[in-house]
C-alpha atoms as a PDB file:
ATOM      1  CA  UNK A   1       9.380  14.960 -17.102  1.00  0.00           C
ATOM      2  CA  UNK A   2       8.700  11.568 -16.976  1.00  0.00           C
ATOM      3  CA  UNK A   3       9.527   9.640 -19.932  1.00  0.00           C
ATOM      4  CA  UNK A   4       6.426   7.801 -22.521  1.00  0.00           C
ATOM      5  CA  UNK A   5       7.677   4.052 -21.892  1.00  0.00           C
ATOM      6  CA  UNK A   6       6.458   3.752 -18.216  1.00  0.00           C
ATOM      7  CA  UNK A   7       6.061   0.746 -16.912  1.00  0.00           C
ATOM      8  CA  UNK A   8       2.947   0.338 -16.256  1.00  0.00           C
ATOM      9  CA  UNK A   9      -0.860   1.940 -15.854  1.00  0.00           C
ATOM     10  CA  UNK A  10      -3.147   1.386 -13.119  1.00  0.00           C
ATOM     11  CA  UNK A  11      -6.126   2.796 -14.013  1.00  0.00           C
ATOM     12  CA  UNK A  12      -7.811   3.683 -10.498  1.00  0.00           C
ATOM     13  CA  UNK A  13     -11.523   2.198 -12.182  1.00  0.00           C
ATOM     14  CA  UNK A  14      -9.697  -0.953 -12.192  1.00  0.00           C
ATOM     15  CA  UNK A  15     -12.240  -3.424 -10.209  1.00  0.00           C
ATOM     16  CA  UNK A  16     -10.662  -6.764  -8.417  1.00  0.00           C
ATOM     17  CA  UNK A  17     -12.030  -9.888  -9.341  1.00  0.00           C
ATOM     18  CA  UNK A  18     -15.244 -11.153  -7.504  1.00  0.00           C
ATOM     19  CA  UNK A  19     -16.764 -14.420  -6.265  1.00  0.00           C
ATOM     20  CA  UNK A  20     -20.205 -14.948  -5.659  1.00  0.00           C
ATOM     21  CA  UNK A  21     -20.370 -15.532  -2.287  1.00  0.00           C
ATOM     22  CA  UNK A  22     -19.089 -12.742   0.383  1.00  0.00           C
ATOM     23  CA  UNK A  23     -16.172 -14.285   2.966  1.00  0.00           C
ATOM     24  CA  UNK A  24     -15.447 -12.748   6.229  1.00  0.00           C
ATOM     25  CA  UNK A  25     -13.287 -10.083   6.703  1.00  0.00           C
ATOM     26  CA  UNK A  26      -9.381  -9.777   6.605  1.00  0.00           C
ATOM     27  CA  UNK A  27      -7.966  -7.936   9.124  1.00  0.00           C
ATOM     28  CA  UNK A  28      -4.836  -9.510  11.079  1.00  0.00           C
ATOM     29  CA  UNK A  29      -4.004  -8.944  14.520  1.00  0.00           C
ATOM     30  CA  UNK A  30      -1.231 -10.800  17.369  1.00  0.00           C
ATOM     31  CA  UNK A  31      -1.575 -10.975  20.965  1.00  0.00           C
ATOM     32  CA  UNK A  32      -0.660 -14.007  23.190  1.00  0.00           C
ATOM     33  CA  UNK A  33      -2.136 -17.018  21.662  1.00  0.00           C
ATOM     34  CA  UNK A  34      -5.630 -17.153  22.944  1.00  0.00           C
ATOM     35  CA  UNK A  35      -5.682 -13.536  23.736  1.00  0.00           C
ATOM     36  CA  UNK A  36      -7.463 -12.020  20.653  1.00  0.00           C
ATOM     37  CA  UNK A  37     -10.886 -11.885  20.271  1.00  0.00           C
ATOM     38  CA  UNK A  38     -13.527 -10.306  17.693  1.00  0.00           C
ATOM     39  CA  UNK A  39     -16.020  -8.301  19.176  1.00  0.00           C
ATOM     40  CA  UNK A  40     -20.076  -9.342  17.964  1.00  0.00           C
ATOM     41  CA  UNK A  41     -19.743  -9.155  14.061  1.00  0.00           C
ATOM     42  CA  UNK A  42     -21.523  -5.790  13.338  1.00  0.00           C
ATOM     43  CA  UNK A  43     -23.564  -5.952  10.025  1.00  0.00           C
ATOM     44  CA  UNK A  44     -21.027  -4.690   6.916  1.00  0.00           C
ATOM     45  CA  UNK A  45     -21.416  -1.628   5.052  1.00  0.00           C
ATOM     46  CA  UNK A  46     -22.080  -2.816   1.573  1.00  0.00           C
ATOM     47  CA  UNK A  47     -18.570  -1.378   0.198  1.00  0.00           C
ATOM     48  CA  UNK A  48     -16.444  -3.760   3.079  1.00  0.00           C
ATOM     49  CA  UNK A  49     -18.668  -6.572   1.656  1.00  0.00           C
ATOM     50  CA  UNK A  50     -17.697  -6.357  -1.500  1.00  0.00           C
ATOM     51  CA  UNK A  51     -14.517  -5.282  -1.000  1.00  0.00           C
ATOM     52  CA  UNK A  52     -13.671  -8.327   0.971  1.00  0.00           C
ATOM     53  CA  UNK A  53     -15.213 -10.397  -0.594  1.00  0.00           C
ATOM     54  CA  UNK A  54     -13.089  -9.448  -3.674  1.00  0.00           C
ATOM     55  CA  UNK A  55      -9.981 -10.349  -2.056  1.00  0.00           C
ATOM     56  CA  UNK A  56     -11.356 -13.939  -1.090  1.00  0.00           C
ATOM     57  CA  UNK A  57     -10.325 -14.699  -4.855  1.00  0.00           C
ATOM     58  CA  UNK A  58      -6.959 -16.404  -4.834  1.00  0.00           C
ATOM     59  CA  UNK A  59      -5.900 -15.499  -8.054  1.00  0.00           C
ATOM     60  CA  UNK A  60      -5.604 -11.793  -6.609  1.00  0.00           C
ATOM     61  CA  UNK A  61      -3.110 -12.836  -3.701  1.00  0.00           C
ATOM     62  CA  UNK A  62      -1.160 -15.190  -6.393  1.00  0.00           C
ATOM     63  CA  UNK A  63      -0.868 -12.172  -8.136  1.00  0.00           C
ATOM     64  CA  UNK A  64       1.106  -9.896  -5.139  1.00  0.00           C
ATOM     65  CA  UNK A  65       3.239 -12.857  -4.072  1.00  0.00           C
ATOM     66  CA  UNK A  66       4.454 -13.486  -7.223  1.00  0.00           C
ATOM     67  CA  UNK A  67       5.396  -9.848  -7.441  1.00  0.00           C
ATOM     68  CA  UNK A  68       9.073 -10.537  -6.442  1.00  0.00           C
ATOM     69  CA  UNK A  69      10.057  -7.343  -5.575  1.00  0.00           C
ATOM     70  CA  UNK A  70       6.833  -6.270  -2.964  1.00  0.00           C
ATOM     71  CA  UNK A  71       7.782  -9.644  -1.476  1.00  0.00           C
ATOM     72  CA  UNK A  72      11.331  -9.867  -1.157  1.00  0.00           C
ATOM     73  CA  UNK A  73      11.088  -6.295   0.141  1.00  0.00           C
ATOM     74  CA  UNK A  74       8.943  -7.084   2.856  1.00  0.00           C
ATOM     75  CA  UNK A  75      11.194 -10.139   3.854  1.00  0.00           C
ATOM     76  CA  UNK A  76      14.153  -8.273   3.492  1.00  0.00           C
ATOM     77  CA  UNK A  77      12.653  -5.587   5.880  1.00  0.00           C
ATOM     78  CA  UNK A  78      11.796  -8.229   8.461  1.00  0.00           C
ATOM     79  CA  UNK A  79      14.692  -9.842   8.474  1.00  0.00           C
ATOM     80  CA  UNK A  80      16.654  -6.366   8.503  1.00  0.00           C
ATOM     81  CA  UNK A  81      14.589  -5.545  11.898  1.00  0.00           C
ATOM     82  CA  UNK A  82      14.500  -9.143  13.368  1.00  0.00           C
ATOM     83  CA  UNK A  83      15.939  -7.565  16.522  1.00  0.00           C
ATOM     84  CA  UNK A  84      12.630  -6.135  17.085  1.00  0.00           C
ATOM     85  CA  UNK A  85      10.779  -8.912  15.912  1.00  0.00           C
ATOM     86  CA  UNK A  86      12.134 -11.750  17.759  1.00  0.00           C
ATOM     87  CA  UNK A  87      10.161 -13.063  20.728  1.00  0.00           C
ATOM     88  CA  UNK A  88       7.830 -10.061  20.627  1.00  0.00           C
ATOM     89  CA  UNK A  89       3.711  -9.754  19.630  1.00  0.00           C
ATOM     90  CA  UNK A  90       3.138  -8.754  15.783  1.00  0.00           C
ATOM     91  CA  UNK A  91      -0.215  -7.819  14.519  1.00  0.00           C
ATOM     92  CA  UNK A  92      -0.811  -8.633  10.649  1.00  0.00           C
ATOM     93  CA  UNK A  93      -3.315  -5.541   9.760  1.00  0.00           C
ATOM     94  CA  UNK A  94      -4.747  -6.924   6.040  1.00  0.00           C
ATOM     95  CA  UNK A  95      -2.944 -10.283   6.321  1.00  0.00           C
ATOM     96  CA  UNK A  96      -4.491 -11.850   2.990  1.00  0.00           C
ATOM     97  CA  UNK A  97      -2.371 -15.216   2.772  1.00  0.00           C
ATOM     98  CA  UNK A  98      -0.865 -14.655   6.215  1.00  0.00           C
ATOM     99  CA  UNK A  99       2.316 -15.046   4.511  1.00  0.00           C
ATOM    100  CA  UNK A 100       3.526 -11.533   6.007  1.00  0.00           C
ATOM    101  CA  UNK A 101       2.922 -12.956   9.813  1.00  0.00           C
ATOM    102  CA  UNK A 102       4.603 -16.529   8.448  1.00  0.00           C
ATOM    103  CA  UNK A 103       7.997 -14.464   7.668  1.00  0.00           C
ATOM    104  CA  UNK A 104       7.413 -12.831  10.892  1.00  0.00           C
ATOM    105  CA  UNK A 105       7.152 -16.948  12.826  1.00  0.00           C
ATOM    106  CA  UNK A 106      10.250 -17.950  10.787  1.00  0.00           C
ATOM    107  CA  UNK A 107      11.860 -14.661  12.227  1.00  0.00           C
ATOM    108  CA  UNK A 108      11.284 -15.227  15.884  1.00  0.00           C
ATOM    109  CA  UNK A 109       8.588 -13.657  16.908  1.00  0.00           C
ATOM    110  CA  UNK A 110       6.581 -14.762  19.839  1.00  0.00           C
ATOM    111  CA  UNK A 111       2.926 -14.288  18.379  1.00  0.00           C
ATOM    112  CA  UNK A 112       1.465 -13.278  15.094  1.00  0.00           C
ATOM    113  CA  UNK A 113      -2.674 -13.035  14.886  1.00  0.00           C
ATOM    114  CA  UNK A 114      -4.382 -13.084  11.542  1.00  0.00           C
ATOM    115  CA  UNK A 115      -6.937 -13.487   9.367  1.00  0.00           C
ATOM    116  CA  UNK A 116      -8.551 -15.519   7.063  1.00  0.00           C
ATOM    117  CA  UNK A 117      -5.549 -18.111   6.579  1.00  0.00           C
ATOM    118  CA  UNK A 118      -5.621 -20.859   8.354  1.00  0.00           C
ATOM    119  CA  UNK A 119      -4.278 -23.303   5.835  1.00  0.00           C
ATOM    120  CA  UNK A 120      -1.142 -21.422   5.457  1.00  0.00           C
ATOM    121  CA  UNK A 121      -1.001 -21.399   9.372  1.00  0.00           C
ATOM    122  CA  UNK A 122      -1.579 -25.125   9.342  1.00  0.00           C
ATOM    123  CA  UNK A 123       0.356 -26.330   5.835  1.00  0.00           C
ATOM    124  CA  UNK A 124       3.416 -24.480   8.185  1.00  0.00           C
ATOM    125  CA  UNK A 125       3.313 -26.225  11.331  1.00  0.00           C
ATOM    126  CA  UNK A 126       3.114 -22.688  12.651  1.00  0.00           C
ATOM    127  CA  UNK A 127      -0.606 -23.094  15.180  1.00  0.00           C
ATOM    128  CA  UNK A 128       1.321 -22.756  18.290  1.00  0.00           C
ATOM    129  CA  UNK A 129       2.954 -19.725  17.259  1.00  0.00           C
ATOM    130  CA  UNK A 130       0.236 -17.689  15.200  1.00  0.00           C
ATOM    131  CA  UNK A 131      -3.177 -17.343  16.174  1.00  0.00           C
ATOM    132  CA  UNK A 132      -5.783 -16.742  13.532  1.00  0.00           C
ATOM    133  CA  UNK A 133      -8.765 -14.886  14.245  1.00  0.00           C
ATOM    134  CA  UNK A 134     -11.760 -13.220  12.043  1.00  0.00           C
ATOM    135  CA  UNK A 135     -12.795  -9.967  12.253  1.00  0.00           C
ATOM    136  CA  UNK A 136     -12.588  -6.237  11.612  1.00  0.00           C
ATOM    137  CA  UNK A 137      -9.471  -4.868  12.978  1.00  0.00           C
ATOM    138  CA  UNK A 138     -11.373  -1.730  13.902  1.00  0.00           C
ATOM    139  CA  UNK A 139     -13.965  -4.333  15.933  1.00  0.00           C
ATOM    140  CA  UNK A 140     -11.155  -6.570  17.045  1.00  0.00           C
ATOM    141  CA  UNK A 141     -10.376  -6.651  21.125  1.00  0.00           C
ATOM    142  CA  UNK A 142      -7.324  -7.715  22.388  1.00  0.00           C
ATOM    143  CA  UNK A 143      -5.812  -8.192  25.723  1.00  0.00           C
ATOM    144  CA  UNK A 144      -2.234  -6.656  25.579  1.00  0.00           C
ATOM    145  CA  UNK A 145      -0.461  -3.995  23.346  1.00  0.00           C
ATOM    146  CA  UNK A 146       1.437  -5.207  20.439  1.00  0.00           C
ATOM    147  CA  UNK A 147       5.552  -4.738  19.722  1.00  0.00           C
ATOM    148  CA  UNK A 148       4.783  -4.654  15.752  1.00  0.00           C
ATOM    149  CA  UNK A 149       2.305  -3.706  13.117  1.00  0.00           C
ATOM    150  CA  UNK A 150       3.117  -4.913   9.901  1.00  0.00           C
ATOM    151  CA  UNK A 151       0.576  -4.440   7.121  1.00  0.00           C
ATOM    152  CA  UNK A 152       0.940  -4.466   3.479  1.00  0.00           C
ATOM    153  CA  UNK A 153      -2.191  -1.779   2.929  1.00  0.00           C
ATOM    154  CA  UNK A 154      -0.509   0.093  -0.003  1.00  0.00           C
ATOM    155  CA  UNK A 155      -3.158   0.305  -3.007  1.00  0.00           C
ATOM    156  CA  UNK A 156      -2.508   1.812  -6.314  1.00  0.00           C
ATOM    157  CA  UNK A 157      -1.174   5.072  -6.260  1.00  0.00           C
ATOM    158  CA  UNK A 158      -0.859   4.319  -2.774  1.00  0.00           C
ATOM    159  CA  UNK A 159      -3.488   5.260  -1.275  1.00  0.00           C
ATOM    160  CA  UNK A 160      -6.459   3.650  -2.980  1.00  0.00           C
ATOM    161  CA  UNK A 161      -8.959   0.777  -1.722  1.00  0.00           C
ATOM    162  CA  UNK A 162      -8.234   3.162   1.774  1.00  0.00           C
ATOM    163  CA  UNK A 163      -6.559   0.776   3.797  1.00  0.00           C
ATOM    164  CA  UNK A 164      -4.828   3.081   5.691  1.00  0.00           C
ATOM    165  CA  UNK A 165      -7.040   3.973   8.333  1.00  0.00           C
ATOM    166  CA  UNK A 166      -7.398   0.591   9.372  1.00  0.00           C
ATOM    167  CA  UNK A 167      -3.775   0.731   9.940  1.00  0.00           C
ATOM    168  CA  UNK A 168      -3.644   3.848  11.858  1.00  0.00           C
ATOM    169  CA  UNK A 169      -6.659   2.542  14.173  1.00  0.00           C
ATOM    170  CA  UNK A 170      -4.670  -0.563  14.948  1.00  0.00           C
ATOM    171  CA  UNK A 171      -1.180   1.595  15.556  1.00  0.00           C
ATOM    172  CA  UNK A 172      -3.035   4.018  17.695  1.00  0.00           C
ATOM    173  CA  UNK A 173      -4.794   1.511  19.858  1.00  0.00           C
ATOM    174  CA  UNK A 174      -2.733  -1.390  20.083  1.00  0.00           C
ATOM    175  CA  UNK A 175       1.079  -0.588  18.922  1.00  0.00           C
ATOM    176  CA  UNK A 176       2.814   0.036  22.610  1.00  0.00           C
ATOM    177  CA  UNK A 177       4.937   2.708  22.675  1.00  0.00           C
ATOM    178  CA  UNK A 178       8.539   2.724  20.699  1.00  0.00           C
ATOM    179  CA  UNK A 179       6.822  -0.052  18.769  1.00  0.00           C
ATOM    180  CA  UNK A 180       7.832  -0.917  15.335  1.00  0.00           C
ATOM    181  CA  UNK A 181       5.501  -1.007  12.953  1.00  0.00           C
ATOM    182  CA  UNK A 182       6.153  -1.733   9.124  1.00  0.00           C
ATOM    183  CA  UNK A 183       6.657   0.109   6.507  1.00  0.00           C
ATOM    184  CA  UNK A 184       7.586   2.927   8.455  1.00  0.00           C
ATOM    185  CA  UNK A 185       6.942   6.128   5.999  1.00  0.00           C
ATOM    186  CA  UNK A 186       5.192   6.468   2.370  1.00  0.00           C
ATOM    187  CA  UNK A 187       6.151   8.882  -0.001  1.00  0.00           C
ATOM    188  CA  UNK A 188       3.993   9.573  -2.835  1.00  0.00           C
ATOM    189  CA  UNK A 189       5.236  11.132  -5.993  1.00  0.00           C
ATOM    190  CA  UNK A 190       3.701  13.173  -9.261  1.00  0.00           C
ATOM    191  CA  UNK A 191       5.528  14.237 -12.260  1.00  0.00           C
ATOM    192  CA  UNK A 192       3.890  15.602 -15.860  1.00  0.00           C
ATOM    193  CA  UNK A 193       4.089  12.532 -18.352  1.00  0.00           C
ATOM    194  CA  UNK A 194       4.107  13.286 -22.464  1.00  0.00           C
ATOM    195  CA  UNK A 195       2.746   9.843 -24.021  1.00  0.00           C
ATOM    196  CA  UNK A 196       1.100   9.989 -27.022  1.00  0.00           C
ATOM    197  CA  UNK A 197       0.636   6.840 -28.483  1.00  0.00           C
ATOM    198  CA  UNK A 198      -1.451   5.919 -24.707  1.00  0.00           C
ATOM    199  CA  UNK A 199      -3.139   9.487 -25.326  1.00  0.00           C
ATOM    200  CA  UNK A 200      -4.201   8.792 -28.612  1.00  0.00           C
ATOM    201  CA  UNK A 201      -5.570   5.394 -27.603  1.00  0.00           C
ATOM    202  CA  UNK A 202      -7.466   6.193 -24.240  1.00  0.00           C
ATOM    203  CA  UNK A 203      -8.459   9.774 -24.672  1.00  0.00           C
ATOM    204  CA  UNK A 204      -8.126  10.837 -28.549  1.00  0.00           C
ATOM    205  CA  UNK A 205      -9.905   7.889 -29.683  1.00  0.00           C
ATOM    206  CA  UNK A 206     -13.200   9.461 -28.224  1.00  0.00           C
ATOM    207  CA  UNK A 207     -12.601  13.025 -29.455  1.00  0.00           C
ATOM    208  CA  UNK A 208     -11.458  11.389 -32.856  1.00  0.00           C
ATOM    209  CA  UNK A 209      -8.790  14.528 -32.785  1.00  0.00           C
ATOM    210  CA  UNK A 210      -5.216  13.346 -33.802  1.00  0.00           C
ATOM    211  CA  UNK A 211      -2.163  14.885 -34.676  1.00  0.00           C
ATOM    212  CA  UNK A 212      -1.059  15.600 -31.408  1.00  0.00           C
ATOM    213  CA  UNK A 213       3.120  16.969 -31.468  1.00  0.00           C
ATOM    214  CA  UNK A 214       4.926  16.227 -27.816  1.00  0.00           C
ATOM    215  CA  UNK A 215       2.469  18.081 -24.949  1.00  0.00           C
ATOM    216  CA  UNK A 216       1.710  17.269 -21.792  1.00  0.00           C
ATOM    217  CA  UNK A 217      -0.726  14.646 -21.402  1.00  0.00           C
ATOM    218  CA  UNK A 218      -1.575  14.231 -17.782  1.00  0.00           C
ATOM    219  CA  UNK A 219       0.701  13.383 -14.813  1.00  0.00           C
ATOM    220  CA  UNK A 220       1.773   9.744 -13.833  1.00  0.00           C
ATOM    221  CA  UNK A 221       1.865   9.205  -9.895  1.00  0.00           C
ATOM    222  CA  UNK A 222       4.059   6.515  -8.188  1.00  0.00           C
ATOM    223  CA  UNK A 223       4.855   5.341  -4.298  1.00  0.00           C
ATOM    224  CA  UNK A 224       7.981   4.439  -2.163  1.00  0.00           C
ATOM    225  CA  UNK A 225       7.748   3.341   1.146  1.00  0.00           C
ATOM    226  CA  UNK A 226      10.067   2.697   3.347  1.00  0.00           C
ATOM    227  CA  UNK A 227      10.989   0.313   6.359  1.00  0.00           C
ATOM    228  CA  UNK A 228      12.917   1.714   9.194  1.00  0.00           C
ATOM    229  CA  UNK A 229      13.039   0.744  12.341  1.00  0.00           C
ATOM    230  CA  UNK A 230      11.423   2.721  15.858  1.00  0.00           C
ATOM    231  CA  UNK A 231      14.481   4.402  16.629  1.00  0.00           C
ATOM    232  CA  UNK A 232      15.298   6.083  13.577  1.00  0.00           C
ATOM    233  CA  UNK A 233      14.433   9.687  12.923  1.00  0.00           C
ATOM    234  CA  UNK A 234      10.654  10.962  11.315  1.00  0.00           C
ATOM    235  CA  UNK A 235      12.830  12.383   8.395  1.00  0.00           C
ATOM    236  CA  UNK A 236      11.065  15.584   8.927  1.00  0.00           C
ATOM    237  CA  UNK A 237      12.655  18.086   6.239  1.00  0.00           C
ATOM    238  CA  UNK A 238      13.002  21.779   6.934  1.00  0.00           C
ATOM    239  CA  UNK A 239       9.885  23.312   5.322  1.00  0.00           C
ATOM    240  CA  UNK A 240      11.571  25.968   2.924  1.00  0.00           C
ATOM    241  CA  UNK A 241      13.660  22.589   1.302  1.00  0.00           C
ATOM    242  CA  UNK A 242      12.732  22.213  -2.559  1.00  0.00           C
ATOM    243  CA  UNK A 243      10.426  19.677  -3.451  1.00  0.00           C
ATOM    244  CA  UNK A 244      13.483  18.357  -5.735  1.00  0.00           C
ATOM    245  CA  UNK A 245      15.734  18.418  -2.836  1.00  0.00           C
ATOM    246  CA  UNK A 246      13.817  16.369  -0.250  1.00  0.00           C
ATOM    247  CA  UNK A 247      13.394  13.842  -2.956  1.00  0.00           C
ATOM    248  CA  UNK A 248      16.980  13.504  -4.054  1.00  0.00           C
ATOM    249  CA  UNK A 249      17.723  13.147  -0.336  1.00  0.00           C
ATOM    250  CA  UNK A 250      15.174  10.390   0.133  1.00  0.00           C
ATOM    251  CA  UNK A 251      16.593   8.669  -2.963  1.00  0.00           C
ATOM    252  CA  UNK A 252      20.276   8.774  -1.390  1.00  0.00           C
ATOM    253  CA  UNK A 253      19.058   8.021   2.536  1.00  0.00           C
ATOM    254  CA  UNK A 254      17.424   4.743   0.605  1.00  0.00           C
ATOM    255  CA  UNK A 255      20.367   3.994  -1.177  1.00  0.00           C
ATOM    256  CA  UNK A 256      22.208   3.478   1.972  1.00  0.00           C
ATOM    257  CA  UNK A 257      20.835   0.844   4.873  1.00  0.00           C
ATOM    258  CA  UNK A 258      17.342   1.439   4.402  1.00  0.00           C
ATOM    259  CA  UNK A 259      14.579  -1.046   3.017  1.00  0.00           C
ATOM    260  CA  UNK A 260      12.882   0.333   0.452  1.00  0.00           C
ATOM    261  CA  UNK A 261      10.227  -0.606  -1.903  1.00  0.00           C
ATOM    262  CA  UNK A 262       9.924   1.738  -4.713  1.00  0.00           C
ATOM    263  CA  UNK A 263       7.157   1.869  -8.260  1.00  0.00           C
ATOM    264  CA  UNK A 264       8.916   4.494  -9.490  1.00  0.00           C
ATOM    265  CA  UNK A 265       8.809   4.374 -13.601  1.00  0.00           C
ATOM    266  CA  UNK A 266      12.358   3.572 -13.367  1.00  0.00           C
ATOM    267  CA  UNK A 267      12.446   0.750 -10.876  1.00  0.00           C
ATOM    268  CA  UNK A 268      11.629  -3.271 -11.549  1.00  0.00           C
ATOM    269  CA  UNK A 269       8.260  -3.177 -12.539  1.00  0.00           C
ATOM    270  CA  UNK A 270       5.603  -4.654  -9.654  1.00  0.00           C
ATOM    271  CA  UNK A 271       2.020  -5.385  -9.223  1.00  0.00           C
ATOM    272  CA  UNK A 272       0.859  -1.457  -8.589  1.00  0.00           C
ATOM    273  CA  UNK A 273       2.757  -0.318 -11.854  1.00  0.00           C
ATOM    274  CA  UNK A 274       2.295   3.580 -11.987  1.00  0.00           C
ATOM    275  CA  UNK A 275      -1.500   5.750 -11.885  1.00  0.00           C
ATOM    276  CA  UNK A 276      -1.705   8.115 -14.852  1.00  0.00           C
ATOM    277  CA  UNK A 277      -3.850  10.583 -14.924  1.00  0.00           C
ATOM    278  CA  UNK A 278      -4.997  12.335 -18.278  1.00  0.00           C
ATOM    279  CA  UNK A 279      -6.011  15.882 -18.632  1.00  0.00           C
ATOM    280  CA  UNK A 280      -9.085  16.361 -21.094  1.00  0.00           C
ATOM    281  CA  UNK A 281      -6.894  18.091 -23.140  1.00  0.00           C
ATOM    282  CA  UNK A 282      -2.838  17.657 -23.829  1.00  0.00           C
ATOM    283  CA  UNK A 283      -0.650  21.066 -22.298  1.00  0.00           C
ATOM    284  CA  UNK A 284       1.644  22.259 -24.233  1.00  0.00           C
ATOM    285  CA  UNK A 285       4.902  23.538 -22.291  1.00  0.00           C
ATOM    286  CA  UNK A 286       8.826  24.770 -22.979  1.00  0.00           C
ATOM    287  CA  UNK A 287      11.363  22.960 -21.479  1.00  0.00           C
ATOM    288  CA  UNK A 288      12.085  24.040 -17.784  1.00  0.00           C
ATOM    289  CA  UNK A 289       8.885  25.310 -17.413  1.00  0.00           C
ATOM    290  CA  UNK A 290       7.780  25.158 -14.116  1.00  0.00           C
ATOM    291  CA  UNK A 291       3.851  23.677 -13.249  1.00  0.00           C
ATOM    292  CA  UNK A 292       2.402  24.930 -10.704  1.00  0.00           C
ATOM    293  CA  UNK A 293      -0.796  23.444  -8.751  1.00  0.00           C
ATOM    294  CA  UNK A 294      -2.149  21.617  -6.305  1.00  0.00           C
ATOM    295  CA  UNK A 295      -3.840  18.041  -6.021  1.00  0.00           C
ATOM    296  CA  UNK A 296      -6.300  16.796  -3.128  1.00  0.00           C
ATOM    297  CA  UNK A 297      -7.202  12.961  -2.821  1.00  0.00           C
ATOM    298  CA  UNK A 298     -10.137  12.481  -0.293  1.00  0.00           C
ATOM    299  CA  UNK A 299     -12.425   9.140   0.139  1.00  0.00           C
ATOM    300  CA  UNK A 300     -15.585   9.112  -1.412  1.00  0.00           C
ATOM    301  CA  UNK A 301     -18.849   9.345   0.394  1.00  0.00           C
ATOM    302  CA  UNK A 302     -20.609   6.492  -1.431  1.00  0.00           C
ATOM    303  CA  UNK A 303     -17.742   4.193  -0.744  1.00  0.00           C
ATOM    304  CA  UNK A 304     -14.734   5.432   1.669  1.00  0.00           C
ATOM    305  CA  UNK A 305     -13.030   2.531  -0.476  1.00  0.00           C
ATOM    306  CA  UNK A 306     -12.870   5.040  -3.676  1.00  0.00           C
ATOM    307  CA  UNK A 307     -10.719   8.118  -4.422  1.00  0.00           C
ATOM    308  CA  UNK A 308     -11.889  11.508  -5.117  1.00  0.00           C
ATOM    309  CA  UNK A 309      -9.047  13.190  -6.914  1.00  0.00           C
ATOM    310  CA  UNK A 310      -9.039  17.249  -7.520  1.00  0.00           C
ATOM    311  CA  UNK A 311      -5.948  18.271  -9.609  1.00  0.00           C
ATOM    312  CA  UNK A 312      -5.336  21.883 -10.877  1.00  0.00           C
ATOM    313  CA  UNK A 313      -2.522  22.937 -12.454  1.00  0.00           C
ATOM    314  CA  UNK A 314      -1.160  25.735 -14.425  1.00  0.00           C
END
């Protein structure tokens, strides 16, 4: 069980910051200079308005580069892999600040194509080397394959805003094959939390019931990914392994030479913390019990940005 202090709490209502005026799109891609082109802007759904037009804020991408450890572990990664980086195409899928495709430039590569961040582009002397382009990357046309995706898309509890997709689109369409493309693999994790004083203060306080010994109180979810390179196995796991085994092997295998970037509870603290989510009433359980259940995350169909969450458990 996880323990009360966790670092953090996302809360998945959590809305990003807005301006008043929409921006275009972020969505990064990298041919040859030259060689990228957006397709006729197709009107936006009103969720990709606002959702972009959230990140155009720059308080939200001060926010992730100051989070040390997301960015040192995506330079660390790229500089771990610059053999496959170095005089070959990257495409920047979500490139915010562009500062993903800049570490990309300083590491050799050929061509990076992004979006929305020209004055990082410029303010580096980097024009002849990345291209910048706006657009969709699902309405994005390019002339030649790509070597490397590279795409910081992870949300909280990894898989919210649904960035994803976009990535997959770009990988299938225009990652060549053997290409790299970074991070590599995701793992999400869930483990039963007991934290009463949060409890008390987020759920009791509207049922005004208190008095509450040690249950459990929801489950906390976290996210790992990690950043290996297109040679290395798909870490596929024999299907009768525990659930406790595979992750104690993951936790060794990223101990060793892989990159990882981890918001596990134990971990340096970053920008995504952890997702908790309460039942409507605490559990109690004996130590060693086992929970059983099953959890199903699925986009919403008002807004594919949203998470619907079904979690049953007993």
């Amino acid at each position: 069980m996880l323990p009360s202090h966790l670092n953090g709490h996302s809360p998945l209502a959590r809305r990003r910051p807005r301006l008043s005026t929409a921006s275009a799109p972020a969505a990064g891609v990298s041919p040859a200079a030259g060689a990228a082109t957006a397709s006729a802007a197709a009107p936006l759904e009103e969720h990709d308005r606002i959702y972009f037009q959230s990140y155009s804020h720059i308080g939200i991408h001060e926010a992730m580069i100051k989070d040390r450890i997301r960015t040192d572990a995506y330079h660390t990664a790229i500089m771990h892999h610059q053999k496959f980086i170095e005089g070959k195409v990257v495409m920047d899928v979500g490139c915010g600040t562009g500062i993903l495709s800049v570490f990309c430039a300083r590491a050799g590569a050929k061509c990076s194509v992004l979006v929305q961040a020209r004055e990082i582009v410029k303010a580096n002397n980097l024009s002849d080397q990345i291209v910048v382009i706006h657009g969709r990357v699902e309405d994005v046309d390019i002339e030649e394959k790509v070597d490397v995706i590279i795409s910081e898309w992870m949300g909280y509890m990894l898989l919210y805003e649904s960035m994803l997709p976009s990535v997959l689109f770009a990988r299938d369409k225009w990652l060549k094959p053997g290409g790299l493309i970074l991070p590599s693999h995701a793992t999400l994790f869930l483990a039963p939390i007991t934290n009463p004083e949060r409890y008390e203060g987020s759920v009791d306080f509207w049922n005004d019931v208190y008095g509450i010994n040690t249950p459990v109180h929801g489950f906390g979810l976290w996210f790992e990914v990690e950043f290996n390179g297109p040679a290395e196995s798909s870490h596929n796991f024999p299907s009768n392994l525990n659930p406790l085994d595979i992750i104690q092997k993951k936790r060794r295998r990223g101990s060793d030479d892989t990159v990882l970037l981890s918001t596990a509870p134990e971990d340096e603290p970053t920008h995504w913390q952890q997702t908790i989510l309460y039942f409507p009433d605490p559990a109690e359980v004996k130590q060693d019990q086992v929970i059983e259940g099953s959890i199903s995350i699925t986009q919403s169909e008002e807004n594919p940005r949203f998470l619907n969450i079904n979690l049953e458990c007993s």
